[in-house]
N, C-alpha and C. Protein backbone atom coordinates (compact mmCIF):
# COMPACT_ATOMS: atom_id res chain seq x y z
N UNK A 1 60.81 99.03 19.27
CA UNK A 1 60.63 97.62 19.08
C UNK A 1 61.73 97.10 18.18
N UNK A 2 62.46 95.96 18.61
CA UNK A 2 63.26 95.10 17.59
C UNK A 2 62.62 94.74 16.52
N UNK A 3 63.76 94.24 15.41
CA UNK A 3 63.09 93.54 14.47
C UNK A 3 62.73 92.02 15.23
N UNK A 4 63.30 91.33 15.93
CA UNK A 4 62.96 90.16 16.60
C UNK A 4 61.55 90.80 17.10
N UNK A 5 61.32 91.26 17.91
CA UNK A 5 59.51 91.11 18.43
C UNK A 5 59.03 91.86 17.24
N UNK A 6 58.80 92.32 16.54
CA UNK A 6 57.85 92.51 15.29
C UNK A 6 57.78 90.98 14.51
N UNK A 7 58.79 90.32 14.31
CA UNK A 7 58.35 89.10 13.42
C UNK A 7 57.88 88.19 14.32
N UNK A 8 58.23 88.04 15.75
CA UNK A 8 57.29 87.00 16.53
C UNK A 8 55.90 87.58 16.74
N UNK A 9 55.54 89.21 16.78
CA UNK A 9 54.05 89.44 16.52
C UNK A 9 53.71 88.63 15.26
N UNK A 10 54.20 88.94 14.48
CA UNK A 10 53.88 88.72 13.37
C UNK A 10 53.72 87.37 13.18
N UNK A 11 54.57 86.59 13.75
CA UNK A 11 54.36 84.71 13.33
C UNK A 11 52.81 84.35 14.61
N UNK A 12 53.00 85.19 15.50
CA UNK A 12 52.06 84.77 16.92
C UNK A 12 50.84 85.08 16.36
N UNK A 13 50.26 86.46 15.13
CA UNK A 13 49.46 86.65 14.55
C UNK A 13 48.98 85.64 13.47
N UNK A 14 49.77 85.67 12.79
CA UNK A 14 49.69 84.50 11.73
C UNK A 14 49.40 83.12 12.14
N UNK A 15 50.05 82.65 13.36
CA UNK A 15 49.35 81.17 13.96
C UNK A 15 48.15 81.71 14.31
N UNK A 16 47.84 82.34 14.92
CA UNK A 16 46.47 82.44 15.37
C UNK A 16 45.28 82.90 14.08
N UNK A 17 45.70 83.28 13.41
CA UNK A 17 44.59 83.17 12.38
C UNK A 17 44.19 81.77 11.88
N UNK A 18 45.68 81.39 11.58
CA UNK A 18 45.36 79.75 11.12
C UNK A 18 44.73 78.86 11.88
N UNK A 19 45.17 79.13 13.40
CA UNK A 19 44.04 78.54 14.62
C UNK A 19 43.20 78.30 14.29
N UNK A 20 42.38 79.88 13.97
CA UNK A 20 41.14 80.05 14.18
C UNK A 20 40.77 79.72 12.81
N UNK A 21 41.13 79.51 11.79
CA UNK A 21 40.22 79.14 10.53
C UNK A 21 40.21 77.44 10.39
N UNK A 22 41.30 76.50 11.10
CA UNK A 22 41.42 75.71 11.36
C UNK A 22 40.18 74.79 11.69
N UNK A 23 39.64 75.83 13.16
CA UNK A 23 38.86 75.75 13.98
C UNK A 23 37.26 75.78 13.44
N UNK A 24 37.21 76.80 12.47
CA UNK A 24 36.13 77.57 12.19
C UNK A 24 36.04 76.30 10.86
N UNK A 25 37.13 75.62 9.89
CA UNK A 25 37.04 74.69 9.18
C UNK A 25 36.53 73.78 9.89
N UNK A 26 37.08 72.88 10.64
CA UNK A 26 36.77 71.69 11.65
C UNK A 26 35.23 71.96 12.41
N UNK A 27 34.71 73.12 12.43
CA UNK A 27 33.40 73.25 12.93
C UNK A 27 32.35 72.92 11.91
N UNK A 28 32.73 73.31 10.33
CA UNK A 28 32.15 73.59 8.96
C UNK A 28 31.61 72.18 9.28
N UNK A 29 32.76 71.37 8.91
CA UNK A 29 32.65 69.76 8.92
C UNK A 29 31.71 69.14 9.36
N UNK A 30 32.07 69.41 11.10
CA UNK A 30 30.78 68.63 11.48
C UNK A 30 29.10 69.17 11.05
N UNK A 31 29.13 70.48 11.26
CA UNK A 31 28.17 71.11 11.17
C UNK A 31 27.36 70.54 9.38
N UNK A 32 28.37 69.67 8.55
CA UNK A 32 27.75 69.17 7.08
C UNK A 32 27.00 67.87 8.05
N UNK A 33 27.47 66.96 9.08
CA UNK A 33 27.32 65.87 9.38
C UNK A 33 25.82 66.43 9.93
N UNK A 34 25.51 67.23 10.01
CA UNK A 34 24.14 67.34 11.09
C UNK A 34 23.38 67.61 9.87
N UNK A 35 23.03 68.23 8.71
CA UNK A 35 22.65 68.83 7.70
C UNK A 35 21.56 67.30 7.28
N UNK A 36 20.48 67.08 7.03
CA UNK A 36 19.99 66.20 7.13
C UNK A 36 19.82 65.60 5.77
N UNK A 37 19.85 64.69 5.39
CA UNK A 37 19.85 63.77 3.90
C UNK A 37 18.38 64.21 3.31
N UNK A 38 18.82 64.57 1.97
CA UNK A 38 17.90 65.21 1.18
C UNK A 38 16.75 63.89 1.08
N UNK A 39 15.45 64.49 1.29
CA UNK A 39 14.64 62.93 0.84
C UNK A 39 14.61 62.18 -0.58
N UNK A 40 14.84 61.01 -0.25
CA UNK A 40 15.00 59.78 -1.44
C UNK A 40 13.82 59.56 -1.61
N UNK A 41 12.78 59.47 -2.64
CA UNK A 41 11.43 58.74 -2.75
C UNK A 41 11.96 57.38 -2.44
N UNK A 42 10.93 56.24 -2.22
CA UNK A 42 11.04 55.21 -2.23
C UNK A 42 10.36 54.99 -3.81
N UNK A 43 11.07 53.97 -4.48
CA UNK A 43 10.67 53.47 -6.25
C UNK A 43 9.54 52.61 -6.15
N UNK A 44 8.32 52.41 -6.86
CA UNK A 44 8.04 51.07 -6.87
C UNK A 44 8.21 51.09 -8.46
N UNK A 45 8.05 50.38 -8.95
CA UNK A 45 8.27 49.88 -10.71
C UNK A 45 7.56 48.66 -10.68
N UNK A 46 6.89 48.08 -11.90
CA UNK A 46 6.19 47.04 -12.44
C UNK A 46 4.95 47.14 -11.96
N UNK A 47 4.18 46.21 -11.04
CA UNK A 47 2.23 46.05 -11.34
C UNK A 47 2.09 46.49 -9.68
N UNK A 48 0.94 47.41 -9.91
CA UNK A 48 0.97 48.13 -8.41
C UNK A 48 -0.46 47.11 -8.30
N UNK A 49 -0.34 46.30 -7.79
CA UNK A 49 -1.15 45.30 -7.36
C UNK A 49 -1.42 45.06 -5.57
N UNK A 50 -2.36 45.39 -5.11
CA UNK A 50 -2.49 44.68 -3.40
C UNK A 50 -3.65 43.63 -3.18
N UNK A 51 -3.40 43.27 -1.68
CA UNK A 51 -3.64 41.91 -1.49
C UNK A 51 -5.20 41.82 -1.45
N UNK A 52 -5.77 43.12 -1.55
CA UNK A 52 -7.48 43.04 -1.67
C UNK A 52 -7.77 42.40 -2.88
N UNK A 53 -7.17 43.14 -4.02
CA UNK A 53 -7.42 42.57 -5.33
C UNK A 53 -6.81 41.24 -5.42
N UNK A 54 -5.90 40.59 -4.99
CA UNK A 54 -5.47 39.01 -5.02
C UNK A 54 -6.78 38.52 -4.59
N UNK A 55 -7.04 38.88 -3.19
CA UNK A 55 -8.42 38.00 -2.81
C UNK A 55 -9.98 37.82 -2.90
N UNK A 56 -9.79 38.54 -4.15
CA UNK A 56 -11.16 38.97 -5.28
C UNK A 56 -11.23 37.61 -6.48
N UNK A 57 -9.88 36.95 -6.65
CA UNK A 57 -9.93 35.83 -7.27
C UNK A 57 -10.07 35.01 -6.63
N UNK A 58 -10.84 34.14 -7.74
CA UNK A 58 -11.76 32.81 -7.35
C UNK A 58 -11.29 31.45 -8.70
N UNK A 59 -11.02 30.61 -8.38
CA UNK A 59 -11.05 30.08 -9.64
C UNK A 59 -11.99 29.49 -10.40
N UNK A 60 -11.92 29.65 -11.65
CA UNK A 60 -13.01 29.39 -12.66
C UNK A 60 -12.92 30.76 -13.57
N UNK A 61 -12.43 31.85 -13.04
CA UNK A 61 -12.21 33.01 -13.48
C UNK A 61 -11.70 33.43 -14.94
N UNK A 62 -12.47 33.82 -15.81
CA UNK A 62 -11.93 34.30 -17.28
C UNK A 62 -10.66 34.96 -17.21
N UNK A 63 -9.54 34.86 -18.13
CA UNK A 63 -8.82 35.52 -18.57
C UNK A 63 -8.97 36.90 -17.91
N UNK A 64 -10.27 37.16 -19.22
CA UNK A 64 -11.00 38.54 -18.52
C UNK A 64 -10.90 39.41 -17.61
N UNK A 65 -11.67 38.45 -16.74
CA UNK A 65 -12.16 39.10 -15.64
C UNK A 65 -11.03 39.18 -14.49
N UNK A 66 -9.79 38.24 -14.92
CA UNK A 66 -8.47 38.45 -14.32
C UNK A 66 -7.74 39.72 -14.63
N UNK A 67 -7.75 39.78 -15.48
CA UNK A 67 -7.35 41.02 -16.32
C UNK A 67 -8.15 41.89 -15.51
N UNK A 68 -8.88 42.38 -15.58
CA UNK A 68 -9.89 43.65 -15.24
C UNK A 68 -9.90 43.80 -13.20
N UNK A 69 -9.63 42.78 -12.72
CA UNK A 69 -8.93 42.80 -11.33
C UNK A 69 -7.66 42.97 -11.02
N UNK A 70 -6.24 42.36 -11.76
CA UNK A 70 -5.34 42.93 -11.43
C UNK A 70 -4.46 43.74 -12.84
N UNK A 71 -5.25 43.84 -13.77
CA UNK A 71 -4.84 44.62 -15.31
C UNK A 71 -3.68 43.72 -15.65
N UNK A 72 -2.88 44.56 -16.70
CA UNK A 72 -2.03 43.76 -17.42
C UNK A 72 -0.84 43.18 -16.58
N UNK A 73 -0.50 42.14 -16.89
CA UNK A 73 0.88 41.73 -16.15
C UNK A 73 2.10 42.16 -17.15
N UNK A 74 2.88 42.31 -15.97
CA UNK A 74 4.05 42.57 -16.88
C UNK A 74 4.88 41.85 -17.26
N UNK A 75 4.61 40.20 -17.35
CA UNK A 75 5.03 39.12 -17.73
C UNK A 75 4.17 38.07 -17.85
N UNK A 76 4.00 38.03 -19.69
CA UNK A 76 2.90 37.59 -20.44
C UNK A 76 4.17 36.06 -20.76
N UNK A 77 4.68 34.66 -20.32
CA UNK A 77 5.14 34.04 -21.29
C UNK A 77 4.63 33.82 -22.58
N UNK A 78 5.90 34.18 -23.43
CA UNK A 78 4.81 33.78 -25.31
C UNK A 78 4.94 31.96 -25.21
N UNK A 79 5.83 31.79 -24.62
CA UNK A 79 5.99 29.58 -24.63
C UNK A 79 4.55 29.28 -23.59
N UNK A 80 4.66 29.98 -22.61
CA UNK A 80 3.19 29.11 -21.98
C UNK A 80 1.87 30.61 -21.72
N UNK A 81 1.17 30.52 -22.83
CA UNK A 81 0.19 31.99 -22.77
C UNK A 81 -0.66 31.62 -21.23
N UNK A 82 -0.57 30.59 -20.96
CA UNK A 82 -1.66 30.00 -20.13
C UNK A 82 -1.16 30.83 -18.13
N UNK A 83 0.13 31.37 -18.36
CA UNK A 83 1.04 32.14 -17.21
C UNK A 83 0.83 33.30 -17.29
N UNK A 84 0.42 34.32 -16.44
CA UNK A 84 0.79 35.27 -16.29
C UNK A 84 1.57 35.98 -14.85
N UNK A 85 2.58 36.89 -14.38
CA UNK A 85 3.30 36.72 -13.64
C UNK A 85 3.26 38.36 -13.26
N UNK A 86 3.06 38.58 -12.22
CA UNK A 86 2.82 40.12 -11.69
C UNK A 86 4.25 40.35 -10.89
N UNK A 87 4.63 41.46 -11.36
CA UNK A 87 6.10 41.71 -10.72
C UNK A 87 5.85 43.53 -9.83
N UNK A 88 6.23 42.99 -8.70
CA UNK A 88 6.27 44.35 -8.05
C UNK A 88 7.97 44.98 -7.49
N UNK A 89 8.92 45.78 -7.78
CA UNK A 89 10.16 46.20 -7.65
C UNK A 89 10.01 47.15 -6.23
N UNK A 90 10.43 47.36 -5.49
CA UNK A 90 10.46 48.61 -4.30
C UNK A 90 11.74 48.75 -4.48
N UNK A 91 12.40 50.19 -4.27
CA UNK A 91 13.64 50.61 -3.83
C UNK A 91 13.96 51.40 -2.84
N UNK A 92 13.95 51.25 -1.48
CA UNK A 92 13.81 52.58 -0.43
C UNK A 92 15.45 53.30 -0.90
N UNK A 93 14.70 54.67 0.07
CA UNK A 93 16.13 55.26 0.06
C UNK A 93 17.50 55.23 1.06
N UNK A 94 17.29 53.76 1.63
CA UNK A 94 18.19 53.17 2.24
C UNK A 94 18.75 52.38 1.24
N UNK A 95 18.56 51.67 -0.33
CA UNK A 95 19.15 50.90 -0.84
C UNK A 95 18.12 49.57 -0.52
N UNK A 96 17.08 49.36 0.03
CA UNK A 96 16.71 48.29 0.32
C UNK A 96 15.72 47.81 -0.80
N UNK A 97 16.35 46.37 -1.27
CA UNK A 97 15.16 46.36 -2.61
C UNK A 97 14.52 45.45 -1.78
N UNK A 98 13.37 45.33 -2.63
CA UNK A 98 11.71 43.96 -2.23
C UNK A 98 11.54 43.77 -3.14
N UNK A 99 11.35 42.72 -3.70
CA UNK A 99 10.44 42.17 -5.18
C UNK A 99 9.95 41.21 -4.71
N UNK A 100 8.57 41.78 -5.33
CA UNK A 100 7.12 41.09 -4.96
C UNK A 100 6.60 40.08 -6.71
N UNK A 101 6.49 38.99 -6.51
CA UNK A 101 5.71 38.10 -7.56
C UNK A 101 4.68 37.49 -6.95
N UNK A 102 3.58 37.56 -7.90
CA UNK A 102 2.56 36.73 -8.39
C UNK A 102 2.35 36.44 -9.41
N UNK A 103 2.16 34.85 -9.43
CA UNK A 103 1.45 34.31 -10.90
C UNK A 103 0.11 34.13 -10.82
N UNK A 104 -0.38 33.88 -12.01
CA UNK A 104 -1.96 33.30 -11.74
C UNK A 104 -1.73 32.39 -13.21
N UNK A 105 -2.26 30.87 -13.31
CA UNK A 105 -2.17 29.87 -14.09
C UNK A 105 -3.95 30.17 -14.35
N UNK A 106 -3.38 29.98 -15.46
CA UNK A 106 -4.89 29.91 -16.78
C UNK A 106 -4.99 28.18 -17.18
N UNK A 107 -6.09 27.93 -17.58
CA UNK A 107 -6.05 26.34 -18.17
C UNK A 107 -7.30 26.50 -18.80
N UNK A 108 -7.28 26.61 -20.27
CA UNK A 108 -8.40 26.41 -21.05
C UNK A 108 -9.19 28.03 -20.89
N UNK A 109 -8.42 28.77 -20.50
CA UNK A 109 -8.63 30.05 -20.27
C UNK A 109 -9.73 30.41 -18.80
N UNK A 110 -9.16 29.41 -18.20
CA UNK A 110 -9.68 29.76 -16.61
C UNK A 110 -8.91 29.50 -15.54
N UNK A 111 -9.37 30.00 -14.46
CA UNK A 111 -8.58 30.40 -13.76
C UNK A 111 -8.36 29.14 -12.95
N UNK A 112 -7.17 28.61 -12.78
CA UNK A 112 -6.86 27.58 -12.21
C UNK A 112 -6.56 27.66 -10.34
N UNK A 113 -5.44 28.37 -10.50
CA UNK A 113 -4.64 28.74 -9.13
C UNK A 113 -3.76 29.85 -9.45
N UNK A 114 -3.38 30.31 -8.31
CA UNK A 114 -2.18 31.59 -8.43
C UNK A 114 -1.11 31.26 -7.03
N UNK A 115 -0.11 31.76 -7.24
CA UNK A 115 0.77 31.71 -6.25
C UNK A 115 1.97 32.98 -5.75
N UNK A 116 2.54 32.64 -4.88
CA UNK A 116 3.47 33.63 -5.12
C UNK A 116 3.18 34.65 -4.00
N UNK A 117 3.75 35.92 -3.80
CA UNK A 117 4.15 37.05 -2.60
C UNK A 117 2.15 37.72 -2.38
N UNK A 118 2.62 38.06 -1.12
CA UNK A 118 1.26 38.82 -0.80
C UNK A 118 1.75 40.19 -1.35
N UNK A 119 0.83 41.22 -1.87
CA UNK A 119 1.46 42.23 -2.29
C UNK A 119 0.70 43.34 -0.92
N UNK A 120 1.22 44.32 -0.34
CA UNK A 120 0.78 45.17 0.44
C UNK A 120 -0.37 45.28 0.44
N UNK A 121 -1.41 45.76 1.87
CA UNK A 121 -2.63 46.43 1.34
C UNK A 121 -2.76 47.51 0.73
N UNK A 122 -4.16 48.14 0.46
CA UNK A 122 -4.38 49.31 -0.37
C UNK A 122 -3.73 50.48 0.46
N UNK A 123 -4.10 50.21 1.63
CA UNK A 123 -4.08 51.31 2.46
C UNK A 123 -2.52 51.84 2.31
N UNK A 124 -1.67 50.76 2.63
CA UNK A 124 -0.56 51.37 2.43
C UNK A 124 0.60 52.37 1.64
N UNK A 125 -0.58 51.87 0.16
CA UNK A 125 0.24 52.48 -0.88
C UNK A 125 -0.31 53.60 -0.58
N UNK A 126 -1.51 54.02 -0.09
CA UNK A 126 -2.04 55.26 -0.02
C UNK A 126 -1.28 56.20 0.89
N UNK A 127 -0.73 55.58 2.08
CA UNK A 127 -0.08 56.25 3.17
C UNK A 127 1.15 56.67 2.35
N UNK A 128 1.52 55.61 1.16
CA UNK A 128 2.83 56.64 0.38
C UNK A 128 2.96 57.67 -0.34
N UNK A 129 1.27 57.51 -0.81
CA UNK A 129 0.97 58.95 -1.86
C UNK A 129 1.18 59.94 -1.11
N UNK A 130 0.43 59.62 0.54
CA UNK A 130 0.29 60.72 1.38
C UNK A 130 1.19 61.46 1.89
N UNK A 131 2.15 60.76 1.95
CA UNK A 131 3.65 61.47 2.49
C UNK A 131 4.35 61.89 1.52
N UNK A 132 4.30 61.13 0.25
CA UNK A 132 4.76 62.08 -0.85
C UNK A 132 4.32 63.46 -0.85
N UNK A 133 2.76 64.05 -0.56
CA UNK A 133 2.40 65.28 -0.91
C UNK A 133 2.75 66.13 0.06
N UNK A 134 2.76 65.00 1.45
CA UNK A 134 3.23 66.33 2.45
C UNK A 134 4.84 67.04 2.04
N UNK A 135 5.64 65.87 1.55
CA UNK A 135 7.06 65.98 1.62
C UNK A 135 6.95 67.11 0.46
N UNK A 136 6.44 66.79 -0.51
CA UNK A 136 6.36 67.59 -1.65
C UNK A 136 6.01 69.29 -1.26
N UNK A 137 4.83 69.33 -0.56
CA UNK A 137 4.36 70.64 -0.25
C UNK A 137 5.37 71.22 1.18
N UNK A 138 6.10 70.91 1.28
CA UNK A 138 7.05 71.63 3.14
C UNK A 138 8.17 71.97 1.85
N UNK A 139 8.50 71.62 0.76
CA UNK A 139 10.04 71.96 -0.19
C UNK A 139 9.15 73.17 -0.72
């Protein structure tokens, strides 16, 4: 054998490795694209409030007994005590926010009117606990 065909084995070897790791790289790649997105909880933050308990108020309603149906708000104004303002935050793990408000107006410490977002039913938040535990228990 020449020295000419030993170094074209040799370069014909050497491309073909690089080929193939090329190849075997460029497969890696896609093969990350199929690998499926780790699960994101969805957030909620502020008053886990639903629309059963909104429609439990009546007006004429104590402070009280507002309180003890949808608990503390998380926005007490100190300028008008007579407001209270229920804030609900969602964050899916698409990036998608929701913010949910309700007020309820006090006057003379009763319940006047309320306004503002329907907050989910019960059921639903439950269907989130529920998939939380499955997701939780398959890791």
């Amino acid at each position: 054998m020449h020295k000419s065909e030993i170094l074209e084995m040799f370069y014909n070897t050497i491309r073909s490795i690089l080929i193939i790791s090329l190849l075997a790289l460029l497969e890696g790649c896609s093969f990350v694209n199929q690998i499926s997105i780790p699960y994101d909880q969805n957030i909620k933050q502020g008053n886990v409030i639903n629309i059963e308990q909104q429609k439990m108020l009546k007006i004429g309603m104590t402070k009280k007994q507002v309180l003890s149906i949808l608990g503390t708000p998380i926005l007490k104004n100190i300028y008008q005590s007579e407001q209270w303002t229920y804030i609900q935050y969602n964050k899916t793990n698409k990036e998608k926010k929701n913010i949910l408000q309700f007020t309820v107006f006090f006057k003379n410490d009763r319940l006047i009117k309320w306004s503002g977002d329907e907050f989910p039913r019960q059921r639903e938040y439950k269907i989130d606990i529920i998939k939380k535990i499955i997701i939780d228990q398959t890791e």
